[in-house]
Structures are given as C-alpha cells and as structure tokens.
Protein backbone atom coordinates (compact mmCIF):
# COMPACT_ATOMS: atom_id res chain seq x y z
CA UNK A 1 -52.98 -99.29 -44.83
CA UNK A 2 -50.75 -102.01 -42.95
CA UNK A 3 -52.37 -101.90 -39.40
CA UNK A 4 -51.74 -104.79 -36.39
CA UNK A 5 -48.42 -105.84 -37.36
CA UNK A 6 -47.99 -105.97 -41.20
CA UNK A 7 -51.81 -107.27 -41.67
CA UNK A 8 -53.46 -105.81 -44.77
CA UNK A 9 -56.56 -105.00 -44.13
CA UNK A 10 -59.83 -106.23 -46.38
CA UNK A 11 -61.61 -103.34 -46.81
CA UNK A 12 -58.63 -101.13 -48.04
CA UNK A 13 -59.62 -103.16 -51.32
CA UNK A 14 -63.41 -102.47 -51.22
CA UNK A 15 -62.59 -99.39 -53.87
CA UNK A 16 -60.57 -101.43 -56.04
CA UNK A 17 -62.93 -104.16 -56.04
CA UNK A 18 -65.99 -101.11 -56.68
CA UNK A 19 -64.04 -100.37 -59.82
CA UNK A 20 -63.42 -103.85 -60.89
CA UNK A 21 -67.25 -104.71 -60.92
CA UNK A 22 -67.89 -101.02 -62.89
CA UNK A 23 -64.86 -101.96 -65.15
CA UNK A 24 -66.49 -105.37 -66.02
CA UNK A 25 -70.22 -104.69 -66.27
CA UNK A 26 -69.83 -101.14 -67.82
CA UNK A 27 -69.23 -102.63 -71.80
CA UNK A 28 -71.54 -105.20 -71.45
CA UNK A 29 -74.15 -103.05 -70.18
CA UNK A 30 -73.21 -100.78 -73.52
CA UNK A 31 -73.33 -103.65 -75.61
CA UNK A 32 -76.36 -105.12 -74.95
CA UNK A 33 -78.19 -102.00 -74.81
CA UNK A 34 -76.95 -101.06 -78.15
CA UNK A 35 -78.59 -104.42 -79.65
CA UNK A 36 -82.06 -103.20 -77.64
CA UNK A 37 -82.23 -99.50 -79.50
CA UNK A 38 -80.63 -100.54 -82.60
CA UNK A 39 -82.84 -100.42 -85.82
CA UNK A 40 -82.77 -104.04 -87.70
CA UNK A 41 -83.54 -102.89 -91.36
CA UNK A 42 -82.82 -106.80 -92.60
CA UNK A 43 -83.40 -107.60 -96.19
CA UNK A 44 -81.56 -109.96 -98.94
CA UNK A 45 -79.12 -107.32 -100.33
CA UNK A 46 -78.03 -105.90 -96.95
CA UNK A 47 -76.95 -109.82 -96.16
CA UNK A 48 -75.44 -110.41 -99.61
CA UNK A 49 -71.26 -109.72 -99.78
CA UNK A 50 -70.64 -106.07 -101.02
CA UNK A 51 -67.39 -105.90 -103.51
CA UNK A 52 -67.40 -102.81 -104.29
CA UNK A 53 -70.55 -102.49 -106.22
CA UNK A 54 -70.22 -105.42 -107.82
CA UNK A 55 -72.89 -108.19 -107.85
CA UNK A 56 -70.48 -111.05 -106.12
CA UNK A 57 -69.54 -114.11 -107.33
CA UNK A 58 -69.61 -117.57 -104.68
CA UNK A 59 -68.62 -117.39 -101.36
CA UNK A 60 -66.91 -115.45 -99.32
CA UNK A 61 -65.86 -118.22 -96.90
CA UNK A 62 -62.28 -119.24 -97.85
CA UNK A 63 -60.90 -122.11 -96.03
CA UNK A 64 -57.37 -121.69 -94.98
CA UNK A 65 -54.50 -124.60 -94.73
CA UNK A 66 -53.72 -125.33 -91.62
CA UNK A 67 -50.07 -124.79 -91.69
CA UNK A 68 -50.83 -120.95 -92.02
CA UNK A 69 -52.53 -121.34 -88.12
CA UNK A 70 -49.30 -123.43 -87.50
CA UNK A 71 -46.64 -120.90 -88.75
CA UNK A 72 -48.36 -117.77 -87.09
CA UNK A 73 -48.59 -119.58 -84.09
CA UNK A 74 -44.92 -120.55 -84.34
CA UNK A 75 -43.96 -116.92 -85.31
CA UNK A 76 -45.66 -115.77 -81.54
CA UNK A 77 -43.79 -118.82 -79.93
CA UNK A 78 -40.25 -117.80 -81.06
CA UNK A 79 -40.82 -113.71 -80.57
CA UNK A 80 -42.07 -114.29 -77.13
CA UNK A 81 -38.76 -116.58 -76.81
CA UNK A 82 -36.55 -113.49 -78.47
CA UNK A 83 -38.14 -111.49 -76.31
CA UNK A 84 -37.07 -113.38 -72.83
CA UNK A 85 -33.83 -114.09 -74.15
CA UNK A 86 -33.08 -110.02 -74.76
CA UNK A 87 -34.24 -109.20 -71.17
CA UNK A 88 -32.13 -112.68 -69.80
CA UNK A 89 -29.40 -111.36 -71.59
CA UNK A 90 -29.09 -107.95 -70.25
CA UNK A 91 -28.73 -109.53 -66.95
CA UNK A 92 -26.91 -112.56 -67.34
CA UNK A 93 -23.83 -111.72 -65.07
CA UNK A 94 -26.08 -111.33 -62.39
CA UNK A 95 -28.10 -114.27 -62.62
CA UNK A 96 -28.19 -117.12 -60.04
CA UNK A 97 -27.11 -120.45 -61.57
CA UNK A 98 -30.57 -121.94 -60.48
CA UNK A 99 -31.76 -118.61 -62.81
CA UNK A 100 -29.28 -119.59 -65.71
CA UNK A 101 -30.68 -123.37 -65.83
CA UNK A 102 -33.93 -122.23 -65.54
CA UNK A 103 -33.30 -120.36 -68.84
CA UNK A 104 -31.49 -123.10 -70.89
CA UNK A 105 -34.76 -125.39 -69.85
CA UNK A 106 -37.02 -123.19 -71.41
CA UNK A 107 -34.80 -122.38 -74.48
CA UNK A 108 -34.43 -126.28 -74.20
CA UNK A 109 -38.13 -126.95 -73.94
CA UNK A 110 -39.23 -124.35 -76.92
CA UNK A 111 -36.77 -126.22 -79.07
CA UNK A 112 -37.78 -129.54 -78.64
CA UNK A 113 -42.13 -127.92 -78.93
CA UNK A 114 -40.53 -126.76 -82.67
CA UNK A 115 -38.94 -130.15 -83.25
CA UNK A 116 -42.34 -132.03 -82.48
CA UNK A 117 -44.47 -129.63 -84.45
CA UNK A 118 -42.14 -130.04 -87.34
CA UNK A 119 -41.59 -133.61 -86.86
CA UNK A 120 -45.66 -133.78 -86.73
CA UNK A 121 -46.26 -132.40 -89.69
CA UNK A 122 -43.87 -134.76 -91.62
CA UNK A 123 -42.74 -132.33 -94.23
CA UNK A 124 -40.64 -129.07 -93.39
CA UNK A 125 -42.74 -126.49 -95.24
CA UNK A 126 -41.41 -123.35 -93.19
C-alpha cells in the first residue's frame, strides 16, 4: 500500500470509494422505487387521525413551548460535556498543561453558553 517513499497511493482507495457511492445511492434507489410500485388507495378516512376507533376530535397538531426545544437541547449539551469530562478525567495525570487548559476553556465556554441561554430567557424555568 505505501509505495515510493511513504506515498499513498490513489487508487488503493478506488474500492472504498466503489462502496461509498453503493452505500449512498443504494437507499435512495429503494426509496424512490418503493413510491413508483406503491398502491395510493387515497380517500377522506384514510387521511383523517385514527384514535383508536374513535371518530377524532380537532387537531392533531399540538404546538409545543419553546423552552421544551430549549431544555432537551440543554440536556444533550451538558451529557456530551459529562461525557468529555469522564474520559478527561481518566487521564488527567497524563495530560499536557496545554491539554488541561484546553479542558477548563471548554468547561469554561459551556458554562458561560448555559449562562446566556438562561440569562436570554429572563426567567429560570429549569
């Protein structure tokens, strides 16, 4: 694979490149050709919202808050954050002090992103 001192060669990457373009194309050939064969039997009570059996009531569309969106995406924030801060931890000893402030900037910068969202929204609802 390494030929003519240390060059990678291009073609060594023509299979993984093949399997790429299958990889890719291969659902979205499905999908499409699913909607082509498909039978479309449309008519008012196949549209209509089933509950159960019942004959429903208004809409189905419920508009949420947006401090639900805000809290979930908080939530994924602070676990990817727990998440770095187990792995920094288990090597902390070993670290580089360039490594270590590079930690306590991102710690640094995740706390001030939850002060501003908080701050933004005026009242601490969390």
């Amino acid at each position: 694979m390494l030929l003519h001192g240390g060059a990678v060669l291009g073609h060594d990457y023509i299979p993984i490149g093949i399997f790429a373009v299958i990889a890719l194309t291969f659902p979205l050939f499905n999908f499409f050709l699913g909607r082509f064969f498909r039978p479309d039997y449309g008519n008012p009570l196949k549209r209509s919202t089933y509950e159960c059996g019942e004959t429903p009531v208004g809409e189905a569309h419920i508009q949420f808050h947006f401090q639900y969106y805000m809290f979930a995406i908080l939530f994924v924030v602070f676990d990817l954050v727990v998440v770095f801060l187990m792995l920094w931890v288990l090597v902390y000893t070993s670290l580089d002090t360039s490594a270590k402030l590079v930690m306590f900037l991102f710690v640094g910068m995740t706390l001030l992103a939850l002060y501003y969202a908080l701050k933004k929204e005026e009242v601490i609802w969390i």
